[in-house]
PDB file of N, CA and C in Angstrom:
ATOM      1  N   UNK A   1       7.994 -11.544  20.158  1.00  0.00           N
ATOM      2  CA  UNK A   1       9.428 -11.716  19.965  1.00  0.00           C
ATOM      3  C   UNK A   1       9.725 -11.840  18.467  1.00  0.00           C
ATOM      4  N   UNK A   2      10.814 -11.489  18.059  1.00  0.00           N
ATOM      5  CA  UNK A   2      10.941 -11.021  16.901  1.00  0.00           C
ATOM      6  C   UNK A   2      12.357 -12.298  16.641  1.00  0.00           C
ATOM      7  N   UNK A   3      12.167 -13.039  15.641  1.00  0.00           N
ATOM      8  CA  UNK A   3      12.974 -13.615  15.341  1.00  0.00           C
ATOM      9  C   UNK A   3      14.479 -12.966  14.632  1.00  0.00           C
ATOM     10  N   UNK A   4      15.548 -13.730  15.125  1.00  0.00           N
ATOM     11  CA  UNK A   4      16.937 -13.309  15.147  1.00  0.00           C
ATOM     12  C   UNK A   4      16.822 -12.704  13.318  1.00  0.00           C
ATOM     13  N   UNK A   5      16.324 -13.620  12.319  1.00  0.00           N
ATOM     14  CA  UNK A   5      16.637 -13.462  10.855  1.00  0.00           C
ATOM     15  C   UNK A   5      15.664 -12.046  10.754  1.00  0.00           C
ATOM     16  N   UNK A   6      14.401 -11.958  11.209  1.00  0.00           N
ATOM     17  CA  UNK A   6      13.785 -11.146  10.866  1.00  0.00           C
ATOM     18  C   UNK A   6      14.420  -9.756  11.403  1.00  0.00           C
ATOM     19  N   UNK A   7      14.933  -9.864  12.975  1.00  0.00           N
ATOM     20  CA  UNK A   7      15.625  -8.605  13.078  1.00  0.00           C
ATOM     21  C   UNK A   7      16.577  -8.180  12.504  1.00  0.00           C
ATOM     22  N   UNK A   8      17.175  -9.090  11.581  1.00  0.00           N
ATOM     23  CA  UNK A   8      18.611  -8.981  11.080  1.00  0.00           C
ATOM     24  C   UNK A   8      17.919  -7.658   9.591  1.00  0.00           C
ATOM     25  N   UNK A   9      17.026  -8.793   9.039  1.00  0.00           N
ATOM     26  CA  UNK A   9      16.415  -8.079   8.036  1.00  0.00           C
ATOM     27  C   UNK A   9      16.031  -6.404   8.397  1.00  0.00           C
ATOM     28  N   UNK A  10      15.326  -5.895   9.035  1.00  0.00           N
ATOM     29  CA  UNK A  10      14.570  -5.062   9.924  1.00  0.00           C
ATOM     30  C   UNK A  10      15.729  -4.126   9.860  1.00  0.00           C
ATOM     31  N   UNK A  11      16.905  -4.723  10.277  1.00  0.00           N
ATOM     32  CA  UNK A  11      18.150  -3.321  10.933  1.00  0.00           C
ATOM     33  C   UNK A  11      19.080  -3.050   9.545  1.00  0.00           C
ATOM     34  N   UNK A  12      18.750  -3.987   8.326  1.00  0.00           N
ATOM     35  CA  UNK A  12      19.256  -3.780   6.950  1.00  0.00           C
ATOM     36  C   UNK A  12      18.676  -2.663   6.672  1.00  0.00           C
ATOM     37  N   UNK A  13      17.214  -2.565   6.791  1.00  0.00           N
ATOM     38  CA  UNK A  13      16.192  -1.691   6.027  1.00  0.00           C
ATOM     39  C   UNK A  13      16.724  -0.352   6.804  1.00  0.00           C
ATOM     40  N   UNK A  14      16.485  -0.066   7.894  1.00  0.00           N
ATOM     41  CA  UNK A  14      17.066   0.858   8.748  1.00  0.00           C
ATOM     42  C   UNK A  14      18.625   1.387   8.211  1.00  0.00           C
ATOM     43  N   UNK A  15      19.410   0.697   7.846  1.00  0.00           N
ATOM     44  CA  UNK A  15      20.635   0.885   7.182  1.00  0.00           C
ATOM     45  C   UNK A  15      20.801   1.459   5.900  1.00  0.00           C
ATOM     46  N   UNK A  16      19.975   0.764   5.085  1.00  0.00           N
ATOM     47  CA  UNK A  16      20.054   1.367   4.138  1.00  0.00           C
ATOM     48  C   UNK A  16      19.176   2.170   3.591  1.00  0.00           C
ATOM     49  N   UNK A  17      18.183   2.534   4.358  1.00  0.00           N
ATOM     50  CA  UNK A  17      17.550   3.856   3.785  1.00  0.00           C
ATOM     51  C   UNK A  17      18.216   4.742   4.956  1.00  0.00           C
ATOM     52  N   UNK A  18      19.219   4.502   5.741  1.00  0.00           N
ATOM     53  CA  UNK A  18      19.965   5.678   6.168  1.00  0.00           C
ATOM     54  C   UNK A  18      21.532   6.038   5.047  1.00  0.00           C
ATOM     55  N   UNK A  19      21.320   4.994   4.446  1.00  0.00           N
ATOM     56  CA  UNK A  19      22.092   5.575   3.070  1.00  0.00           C
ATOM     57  C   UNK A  19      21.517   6.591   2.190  1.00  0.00           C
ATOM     58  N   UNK A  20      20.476   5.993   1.608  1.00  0.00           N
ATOM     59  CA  UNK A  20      19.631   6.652   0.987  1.00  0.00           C
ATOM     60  C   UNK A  20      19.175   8.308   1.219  1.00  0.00           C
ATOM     61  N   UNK A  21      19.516   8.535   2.563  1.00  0.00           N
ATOM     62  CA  UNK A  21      19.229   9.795   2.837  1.00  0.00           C
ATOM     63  C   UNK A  21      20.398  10.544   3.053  1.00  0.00           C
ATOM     64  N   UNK A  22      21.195  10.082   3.333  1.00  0.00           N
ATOM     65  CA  UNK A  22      22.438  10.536   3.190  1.00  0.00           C
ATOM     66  C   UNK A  22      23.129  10.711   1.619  1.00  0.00           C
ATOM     67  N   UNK A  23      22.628   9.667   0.630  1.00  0.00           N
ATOM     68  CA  UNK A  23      23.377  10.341  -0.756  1.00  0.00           C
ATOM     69  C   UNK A  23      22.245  11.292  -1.070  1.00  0.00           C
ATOM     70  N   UNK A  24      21.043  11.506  -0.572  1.00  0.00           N
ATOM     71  CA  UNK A  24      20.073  12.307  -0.784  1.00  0.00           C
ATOM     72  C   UNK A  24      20.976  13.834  -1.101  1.00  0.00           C
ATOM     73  N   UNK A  25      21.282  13.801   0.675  1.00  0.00           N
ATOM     74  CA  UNK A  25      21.675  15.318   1.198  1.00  0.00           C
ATOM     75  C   UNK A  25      22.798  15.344   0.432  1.00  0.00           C
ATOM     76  N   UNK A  26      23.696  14.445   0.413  1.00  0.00           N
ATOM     77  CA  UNK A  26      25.541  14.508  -0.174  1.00  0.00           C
ATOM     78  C   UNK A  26      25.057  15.572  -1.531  1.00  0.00           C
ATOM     79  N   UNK A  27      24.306  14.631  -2.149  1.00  0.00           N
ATOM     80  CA  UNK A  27      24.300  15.132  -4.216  1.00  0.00           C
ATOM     81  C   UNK A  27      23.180  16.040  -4.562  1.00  0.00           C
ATOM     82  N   UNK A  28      22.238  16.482  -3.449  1.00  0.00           N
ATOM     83  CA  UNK A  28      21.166  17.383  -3.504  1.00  0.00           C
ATOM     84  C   UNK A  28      20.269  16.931  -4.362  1.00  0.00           C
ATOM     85  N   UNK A  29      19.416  15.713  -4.131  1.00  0.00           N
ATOM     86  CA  UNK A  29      18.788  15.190  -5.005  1.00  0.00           C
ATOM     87  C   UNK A  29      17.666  15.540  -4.470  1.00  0.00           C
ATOM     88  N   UNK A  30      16.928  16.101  -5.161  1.00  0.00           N
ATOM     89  CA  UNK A  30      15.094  16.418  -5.551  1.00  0.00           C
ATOM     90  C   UNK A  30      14.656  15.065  -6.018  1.00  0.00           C
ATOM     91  N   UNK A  31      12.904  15.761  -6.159  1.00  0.00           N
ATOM     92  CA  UNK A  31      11.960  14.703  -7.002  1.00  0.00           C
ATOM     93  C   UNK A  31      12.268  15.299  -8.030  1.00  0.00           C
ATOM     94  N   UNK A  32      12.213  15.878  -8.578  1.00  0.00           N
ATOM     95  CA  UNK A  32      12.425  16.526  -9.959  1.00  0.00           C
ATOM     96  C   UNK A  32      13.682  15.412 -10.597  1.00  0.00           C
ATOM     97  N   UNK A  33      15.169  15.690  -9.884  1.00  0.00           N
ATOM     98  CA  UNK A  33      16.260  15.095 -10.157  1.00  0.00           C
ATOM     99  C   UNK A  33      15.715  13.268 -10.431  1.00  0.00           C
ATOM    100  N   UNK A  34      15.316  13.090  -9.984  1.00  0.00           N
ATOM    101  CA  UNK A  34      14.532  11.489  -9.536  1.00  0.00           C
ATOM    102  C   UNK A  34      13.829  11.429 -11.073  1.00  0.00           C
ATOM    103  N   UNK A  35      13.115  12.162 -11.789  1.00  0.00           N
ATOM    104  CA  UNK A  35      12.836  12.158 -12.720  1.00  0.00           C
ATOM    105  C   UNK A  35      13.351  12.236 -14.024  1.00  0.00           C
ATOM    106  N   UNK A  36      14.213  13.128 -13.924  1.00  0.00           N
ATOM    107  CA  UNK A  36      14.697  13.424 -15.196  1.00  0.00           C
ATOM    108  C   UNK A  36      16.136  12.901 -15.209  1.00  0.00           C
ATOM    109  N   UNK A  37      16.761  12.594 -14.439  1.00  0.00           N
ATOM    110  CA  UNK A  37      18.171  12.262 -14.205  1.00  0.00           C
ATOM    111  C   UNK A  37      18.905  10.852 -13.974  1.00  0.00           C
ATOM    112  N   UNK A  38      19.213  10.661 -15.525  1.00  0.00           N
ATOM    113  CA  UNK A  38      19.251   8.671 -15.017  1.00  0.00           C
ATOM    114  C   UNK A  38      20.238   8.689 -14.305  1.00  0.00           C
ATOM    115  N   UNK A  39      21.635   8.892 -14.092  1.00  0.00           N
ATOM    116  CA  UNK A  39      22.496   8.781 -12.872  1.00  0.00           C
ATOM    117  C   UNK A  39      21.607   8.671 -11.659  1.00  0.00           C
ATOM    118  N   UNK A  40      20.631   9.889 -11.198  1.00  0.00           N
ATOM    119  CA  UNK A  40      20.308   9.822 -10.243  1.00  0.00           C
ATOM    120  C   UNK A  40      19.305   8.489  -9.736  1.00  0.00           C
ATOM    121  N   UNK A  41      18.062   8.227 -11.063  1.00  0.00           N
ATOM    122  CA  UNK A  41      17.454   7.207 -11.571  1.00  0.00           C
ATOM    123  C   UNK A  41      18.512   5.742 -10.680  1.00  0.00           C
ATOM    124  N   UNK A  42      19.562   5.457 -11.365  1.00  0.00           N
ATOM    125  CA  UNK A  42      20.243   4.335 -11.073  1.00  0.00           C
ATOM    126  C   UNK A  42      20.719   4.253  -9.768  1.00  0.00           C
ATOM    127  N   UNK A  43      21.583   5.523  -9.091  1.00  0.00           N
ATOM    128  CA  UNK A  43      21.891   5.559  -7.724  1.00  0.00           C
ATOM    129  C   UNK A  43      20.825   5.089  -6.885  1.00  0.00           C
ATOM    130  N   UNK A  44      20.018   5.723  -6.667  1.00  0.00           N
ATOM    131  CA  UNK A  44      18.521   4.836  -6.552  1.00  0.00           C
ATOM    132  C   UNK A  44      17.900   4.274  -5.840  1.00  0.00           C
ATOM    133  N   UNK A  45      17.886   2.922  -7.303  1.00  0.00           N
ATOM    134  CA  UNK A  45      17.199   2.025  -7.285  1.00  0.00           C
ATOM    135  C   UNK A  45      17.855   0.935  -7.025  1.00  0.00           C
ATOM    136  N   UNK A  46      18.665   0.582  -7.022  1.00  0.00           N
ATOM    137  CA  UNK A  46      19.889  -0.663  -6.293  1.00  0.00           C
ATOM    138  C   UNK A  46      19.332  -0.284  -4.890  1.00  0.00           C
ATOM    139  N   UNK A  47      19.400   0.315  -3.483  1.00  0.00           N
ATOM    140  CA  UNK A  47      19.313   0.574  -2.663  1.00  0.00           C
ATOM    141  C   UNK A  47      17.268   0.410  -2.219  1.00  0.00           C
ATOM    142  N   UNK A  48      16.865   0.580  -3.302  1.00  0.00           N
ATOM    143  CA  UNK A  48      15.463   0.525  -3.004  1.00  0.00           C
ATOM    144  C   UNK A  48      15.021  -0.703  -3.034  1.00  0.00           C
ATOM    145  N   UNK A  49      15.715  -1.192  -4.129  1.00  0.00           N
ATOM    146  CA  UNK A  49      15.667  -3.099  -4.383  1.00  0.00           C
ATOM    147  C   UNK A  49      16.068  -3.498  -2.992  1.00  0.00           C
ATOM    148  N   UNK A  50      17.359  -3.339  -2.709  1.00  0.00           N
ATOM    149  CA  UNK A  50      17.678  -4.026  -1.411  1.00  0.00           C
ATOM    150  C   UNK A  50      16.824  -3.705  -0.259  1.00  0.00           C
ATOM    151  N   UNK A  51      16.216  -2.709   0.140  1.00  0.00           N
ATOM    152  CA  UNK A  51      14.792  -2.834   1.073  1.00  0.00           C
ATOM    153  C   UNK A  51      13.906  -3.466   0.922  1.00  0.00           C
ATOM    154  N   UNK A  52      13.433  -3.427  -0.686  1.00  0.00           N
ATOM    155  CA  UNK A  52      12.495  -4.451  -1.531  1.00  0.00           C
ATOM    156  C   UNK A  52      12.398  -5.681  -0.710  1.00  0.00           C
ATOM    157  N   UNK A  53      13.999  -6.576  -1.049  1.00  0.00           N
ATOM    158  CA  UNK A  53      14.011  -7.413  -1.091  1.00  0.00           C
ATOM    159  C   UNK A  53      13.941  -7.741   0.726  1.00  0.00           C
ATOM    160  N   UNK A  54      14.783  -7.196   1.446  1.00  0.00           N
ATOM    161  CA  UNK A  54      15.025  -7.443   3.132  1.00  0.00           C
ATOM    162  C   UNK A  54      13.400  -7.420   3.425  1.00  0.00           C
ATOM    163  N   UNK A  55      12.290  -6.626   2.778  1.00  0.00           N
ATOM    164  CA  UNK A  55      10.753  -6.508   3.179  1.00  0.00           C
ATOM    165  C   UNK A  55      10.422  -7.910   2.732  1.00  0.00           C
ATOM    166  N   UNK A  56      10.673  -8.825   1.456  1.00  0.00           N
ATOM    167  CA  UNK A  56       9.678  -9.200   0.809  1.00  0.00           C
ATOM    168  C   UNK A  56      10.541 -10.992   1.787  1.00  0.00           C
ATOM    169  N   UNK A  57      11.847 -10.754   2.282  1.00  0.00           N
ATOM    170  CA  UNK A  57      11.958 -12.135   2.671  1.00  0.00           C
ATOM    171  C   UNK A  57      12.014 -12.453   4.275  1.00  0.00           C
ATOM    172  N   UNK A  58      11.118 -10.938   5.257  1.00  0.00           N
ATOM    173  CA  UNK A  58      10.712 -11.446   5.810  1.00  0.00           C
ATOM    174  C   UNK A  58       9.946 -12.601   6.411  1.00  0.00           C
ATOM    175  N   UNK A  59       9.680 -13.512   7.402  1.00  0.00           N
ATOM    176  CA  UNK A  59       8.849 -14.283   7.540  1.00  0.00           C
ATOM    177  C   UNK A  59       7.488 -14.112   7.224  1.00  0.00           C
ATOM    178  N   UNK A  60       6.693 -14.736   7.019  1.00  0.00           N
ATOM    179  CA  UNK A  60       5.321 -14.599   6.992  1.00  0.00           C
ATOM    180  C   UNK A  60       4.917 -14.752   8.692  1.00  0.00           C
ATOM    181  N   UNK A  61       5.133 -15.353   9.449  1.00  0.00           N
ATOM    182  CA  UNK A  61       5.139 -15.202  10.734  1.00  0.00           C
ATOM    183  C   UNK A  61       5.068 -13.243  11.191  1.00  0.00           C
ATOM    184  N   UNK A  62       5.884 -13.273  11.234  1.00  0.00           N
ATOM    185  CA  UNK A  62       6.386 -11.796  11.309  1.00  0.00           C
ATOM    186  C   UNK A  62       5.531 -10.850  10.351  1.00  0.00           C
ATOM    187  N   UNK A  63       5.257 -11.100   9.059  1.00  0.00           N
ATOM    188  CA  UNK A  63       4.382 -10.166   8.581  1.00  0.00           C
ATOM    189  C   UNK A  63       2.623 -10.243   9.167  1.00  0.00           C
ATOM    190  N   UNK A  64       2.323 -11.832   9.453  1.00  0.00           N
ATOM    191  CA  UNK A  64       0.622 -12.060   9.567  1.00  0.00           C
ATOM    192  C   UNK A  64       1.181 -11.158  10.993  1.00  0.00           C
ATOM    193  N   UNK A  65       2.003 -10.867  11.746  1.00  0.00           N
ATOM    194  CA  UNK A  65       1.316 -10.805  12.954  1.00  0.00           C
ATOM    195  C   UNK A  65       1.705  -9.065  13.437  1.00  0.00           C
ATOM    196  N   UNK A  66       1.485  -8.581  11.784  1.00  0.00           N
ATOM    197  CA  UNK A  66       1.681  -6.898  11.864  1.00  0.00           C
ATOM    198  C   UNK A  66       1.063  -6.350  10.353  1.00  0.00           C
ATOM    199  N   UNK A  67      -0.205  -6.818  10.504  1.00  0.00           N
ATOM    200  CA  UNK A  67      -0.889  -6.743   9.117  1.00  0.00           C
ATOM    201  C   UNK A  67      -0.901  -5.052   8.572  1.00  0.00           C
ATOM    202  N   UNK A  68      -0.491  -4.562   9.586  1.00  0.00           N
ATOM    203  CA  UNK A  68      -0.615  -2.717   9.451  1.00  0.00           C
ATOM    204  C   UNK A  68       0.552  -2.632   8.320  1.00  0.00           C
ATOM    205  N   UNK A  69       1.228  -3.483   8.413  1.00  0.00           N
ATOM    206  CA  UNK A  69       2.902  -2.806   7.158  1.00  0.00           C
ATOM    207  C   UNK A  69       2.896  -3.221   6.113  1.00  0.00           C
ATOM    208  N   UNK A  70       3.403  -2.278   5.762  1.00  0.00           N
ATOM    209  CA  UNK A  70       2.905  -2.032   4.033  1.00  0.00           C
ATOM    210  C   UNK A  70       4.076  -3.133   3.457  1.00  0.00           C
ATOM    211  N   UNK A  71       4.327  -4.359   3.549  1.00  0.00           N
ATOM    212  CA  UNK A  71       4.742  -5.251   3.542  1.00  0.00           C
ATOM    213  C   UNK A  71       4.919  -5.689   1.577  1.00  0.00           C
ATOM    214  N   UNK A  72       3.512  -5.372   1.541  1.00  0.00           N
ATOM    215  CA  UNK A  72       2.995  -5.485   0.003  1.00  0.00           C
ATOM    216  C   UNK A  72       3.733  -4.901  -0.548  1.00  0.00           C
ATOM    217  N   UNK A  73       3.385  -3.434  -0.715  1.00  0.00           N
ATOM    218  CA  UNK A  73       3.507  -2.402  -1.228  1.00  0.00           C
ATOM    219  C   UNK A  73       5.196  -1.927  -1.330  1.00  0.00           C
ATOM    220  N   UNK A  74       6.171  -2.378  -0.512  1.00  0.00           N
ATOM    221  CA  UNK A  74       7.151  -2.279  -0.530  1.00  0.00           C
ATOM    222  C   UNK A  74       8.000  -3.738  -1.030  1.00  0.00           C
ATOM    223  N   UNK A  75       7.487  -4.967  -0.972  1.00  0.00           N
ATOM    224  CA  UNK A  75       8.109  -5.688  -1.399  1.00  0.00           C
ATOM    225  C   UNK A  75       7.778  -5.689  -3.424  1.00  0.00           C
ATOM    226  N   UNK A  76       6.132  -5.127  -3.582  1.00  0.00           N
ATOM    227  CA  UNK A  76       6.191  -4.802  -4.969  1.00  0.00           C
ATOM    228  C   UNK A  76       7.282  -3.684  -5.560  1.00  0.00           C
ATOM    229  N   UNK A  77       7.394  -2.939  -5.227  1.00  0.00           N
ATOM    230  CA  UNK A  77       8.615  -2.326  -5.490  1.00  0.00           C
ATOM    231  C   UNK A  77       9.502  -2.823  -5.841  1.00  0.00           C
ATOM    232  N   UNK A  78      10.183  -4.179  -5.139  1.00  0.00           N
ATOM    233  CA  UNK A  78      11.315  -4.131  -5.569  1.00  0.00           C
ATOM    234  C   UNK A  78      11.571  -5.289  -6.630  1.00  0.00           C
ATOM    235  N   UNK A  79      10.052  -5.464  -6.670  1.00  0.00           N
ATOM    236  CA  UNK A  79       9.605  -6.131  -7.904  1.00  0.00           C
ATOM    237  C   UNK A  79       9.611  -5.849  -9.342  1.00  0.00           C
ATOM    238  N   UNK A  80       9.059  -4.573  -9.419  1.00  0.00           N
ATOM    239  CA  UNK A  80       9.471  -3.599 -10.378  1.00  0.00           C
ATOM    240  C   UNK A  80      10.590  -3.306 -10.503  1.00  0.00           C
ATOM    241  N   UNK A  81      11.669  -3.077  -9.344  1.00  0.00           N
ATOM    242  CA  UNK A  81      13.076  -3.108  -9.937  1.00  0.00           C
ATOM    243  C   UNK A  81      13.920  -3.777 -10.775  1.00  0.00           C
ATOM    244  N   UNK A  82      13.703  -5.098  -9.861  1.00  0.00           N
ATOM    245  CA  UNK A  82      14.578  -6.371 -10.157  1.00  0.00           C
ATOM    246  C   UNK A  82      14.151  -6.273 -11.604  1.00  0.00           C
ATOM    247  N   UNK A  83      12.807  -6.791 -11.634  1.00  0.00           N
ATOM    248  CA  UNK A  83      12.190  -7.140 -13.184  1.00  0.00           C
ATOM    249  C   UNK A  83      11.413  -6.097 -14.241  1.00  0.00           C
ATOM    250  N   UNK A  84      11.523  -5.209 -13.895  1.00  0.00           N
ATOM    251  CA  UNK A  84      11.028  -4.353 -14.732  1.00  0.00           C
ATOM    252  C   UNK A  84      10.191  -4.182 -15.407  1.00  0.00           C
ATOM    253  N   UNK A  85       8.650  -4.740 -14.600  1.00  0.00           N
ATOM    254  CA  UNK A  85       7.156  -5.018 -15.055  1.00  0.00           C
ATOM    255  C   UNK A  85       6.470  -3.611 -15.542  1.00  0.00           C
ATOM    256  N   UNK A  86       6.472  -3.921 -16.918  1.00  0.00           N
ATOM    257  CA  UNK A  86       6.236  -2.711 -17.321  1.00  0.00           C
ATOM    258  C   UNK A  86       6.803  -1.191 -17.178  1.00  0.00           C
ATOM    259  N   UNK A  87       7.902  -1.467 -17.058  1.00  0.00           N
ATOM    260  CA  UNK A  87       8.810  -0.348 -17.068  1.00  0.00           C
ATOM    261  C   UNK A  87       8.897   0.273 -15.430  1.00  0.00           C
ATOM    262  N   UNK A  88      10.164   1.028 -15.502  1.00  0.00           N
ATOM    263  CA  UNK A  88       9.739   2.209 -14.059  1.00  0.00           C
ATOM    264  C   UNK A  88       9.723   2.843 -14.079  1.00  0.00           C
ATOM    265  N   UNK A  89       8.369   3.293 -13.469  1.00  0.00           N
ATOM    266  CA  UNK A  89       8.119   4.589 -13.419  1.00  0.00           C
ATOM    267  C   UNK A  89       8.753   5.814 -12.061  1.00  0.00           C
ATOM    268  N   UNK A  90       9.627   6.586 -12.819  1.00  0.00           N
ATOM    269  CA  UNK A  90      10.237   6.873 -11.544  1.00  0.00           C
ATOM    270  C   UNK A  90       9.671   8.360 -10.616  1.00  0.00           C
ATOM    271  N   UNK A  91       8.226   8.779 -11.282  1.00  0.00           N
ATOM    272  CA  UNK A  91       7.232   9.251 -10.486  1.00  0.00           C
ATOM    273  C   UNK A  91       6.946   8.297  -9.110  1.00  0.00           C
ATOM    274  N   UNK A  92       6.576   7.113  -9.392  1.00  0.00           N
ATOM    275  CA  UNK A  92       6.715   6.260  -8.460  1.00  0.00           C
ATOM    276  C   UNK A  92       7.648   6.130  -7.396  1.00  0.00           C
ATOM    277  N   UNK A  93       9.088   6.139  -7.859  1.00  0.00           N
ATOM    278  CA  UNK A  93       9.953   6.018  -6.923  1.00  0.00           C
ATOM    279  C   UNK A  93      10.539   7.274  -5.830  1.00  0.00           C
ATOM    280  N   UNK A  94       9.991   8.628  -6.991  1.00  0.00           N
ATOM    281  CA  UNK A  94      10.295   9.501  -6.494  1.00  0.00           C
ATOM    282  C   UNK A  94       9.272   9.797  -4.763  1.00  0.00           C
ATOM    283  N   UNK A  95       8.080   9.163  -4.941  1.00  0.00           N
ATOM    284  CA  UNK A  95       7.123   9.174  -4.152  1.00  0.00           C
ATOM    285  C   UNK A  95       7.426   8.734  -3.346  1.00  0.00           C
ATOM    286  N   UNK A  96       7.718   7.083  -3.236  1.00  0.00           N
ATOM    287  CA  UNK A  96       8.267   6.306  -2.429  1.00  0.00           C
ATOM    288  C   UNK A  96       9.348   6.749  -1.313  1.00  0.00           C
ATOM    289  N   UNK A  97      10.486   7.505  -2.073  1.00  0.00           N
ATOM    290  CA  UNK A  97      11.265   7.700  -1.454  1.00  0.00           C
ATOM    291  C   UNK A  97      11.017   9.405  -0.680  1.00  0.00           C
ATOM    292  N   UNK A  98      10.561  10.400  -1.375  1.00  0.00           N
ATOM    293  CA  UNK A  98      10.448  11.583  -0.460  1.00  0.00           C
ATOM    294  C   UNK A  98       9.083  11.433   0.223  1.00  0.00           C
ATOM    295  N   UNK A  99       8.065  10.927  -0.065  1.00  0.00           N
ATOM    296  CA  UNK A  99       6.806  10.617   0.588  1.00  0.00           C
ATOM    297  C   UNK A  99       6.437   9.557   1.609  1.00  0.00           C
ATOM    298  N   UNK A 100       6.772   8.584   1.155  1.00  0.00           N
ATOM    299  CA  UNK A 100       6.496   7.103   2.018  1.00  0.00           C
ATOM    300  C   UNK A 100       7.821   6.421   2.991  1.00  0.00           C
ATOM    301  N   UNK A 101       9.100   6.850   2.817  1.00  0.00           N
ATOM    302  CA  UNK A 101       9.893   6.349   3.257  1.00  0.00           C
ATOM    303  C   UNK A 101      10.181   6.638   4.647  1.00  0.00           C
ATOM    304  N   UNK A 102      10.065   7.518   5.197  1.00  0.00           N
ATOM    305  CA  UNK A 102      10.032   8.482   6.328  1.00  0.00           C
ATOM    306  C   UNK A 102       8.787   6.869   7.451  1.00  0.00           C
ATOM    307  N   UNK A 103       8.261   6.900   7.129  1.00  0.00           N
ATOM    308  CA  UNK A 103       6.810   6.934   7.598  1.00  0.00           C
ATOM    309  C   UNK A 103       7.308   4.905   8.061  1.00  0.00           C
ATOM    310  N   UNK A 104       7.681   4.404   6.859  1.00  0.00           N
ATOM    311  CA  UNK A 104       8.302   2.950   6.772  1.00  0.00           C
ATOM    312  C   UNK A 104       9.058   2.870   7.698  1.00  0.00           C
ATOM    313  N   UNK A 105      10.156   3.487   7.915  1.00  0.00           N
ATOM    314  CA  UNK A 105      11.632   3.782   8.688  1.00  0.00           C
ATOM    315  C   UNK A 105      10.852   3.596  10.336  1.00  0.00           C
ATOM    316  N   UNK A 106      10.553   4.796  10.327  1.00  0.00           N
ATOM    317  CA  UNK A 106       9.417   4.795  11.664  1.00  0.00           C
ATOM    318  C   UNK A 106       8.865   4.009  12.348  1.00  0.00           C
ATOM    319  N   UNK A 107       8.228   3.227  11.445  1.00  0.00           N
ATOM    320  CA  UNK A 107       7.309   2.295  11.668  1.00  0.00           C
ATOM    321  C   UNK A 107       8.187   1.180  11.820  1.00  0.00           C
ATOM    322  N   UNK A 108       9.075   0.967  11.363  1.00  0.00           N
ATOM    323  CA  UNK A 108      10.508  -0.186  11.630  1.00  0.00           C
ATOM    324  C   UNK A 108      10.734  -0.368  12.622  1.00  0.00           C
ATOM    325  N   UNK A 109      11.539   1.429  13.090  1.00  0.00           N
ATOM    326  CA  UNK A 109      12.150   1.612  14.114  1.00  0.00           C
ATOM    327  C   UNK A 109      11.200   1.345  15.725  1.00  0.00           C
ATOM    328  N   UNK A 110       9.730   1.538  15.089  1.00  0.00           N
ATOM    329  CA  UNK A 110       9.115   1.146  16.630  1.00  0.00           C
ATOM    330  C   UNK A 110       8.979   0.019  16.735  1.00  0.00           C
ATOM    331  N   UNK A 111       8.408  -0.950  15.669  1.00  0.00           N
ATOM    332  CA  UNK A 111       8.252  -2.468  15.998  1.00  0.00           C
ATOM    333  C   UNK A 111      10.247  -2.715  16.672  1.00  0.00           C
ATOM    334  N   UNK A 112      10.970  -2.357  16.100  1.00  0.00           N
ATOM    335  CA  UNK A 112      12.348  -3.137  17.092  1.00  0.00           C
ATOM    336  C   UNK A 112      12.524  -2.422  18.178  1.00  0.00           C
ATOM    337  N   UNK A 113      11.951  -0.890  18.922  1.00  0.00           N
ATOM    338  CA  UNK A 113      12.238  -0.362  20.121  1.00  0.00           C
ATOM    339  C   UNK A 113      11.260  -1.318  20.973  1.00  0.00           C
ATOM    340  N   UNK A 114       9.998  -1.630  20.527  1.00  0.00           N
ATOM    341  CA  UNK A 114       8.574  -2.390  21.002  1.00  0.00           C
ATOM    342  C   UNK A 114       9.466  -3.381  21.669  1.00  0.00           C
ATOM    343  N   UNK A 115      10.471  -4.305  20.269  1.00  0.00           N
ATOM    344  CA  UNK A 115      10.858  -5.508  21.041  1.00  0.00           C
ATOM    345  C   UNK A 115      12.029  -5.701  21.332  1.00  0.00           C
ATOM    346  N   UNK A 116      13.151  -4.853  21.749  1.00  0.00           N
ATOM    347  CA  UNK A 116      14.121  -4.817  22.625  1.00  0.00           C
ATOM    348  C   UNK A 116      13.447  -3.669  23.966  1.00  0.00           C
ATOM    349  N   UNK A 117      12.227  -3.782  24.219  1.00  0.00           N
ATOM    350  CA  UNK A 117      12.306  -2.939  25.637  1.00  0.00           C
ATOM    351  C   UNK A 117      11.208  -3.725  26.729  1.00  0.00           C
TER     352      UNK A 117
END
């Protein structure tokens, strides 16, 4: 069972990387664009932070007991946003978002079908 805060969190992430793909398609943004294009750069990364962050203030309850999610790896992210550890690299983000994000979403969407069925 999935606690009320954690699902709350869970259906943010779901939300807003269904933004994310949607200003994708709206402004025709590439990896390329992701690179070279600070408008695009800034549109972003506000939105990546806020997954960042909905990942990183999950419970620990909820994370020990789904050690498979990249829990880490996405709450560092938005670590690098907020604070800007050593700069960003937006090879990185570009990855994140056309490579790894798909796969996150997914993996969301089954842990909450798992526990509303």
């Amino acid at each position: 069972m999935i606690a009320d805060a954690d699902k709350k969190k869970l259906e943010r992430i779901l939300e807003v990387a269904a933004q994310i793909d949607d200003c994708i398609r709206r402004n025709e943004i590439t990896e390329e664009r992701v690179l070279e294009d600070r408008d695009v750069q800034w549109m972003l990364s506000m939105p990546l932070a806020d997954i960042g962050e909905q990942t990183y203030a999950l419970s620990r309850e909820f994370k020990d007991a789904r050690p498979e999610g990249e829990w880490s790896y996405v709450s560092g992210m938005r670590h690098r946003l907020v604070h800007n550890y050593e700069g960003i690299s937006f090879a990185y983000i570009a990855e994140a978002i056309f490579q790894d994000m798909q796969g996150y979403v997914d993996r969301i969407r089954d842990i909450l079908e798992a526990e509303s069925g």
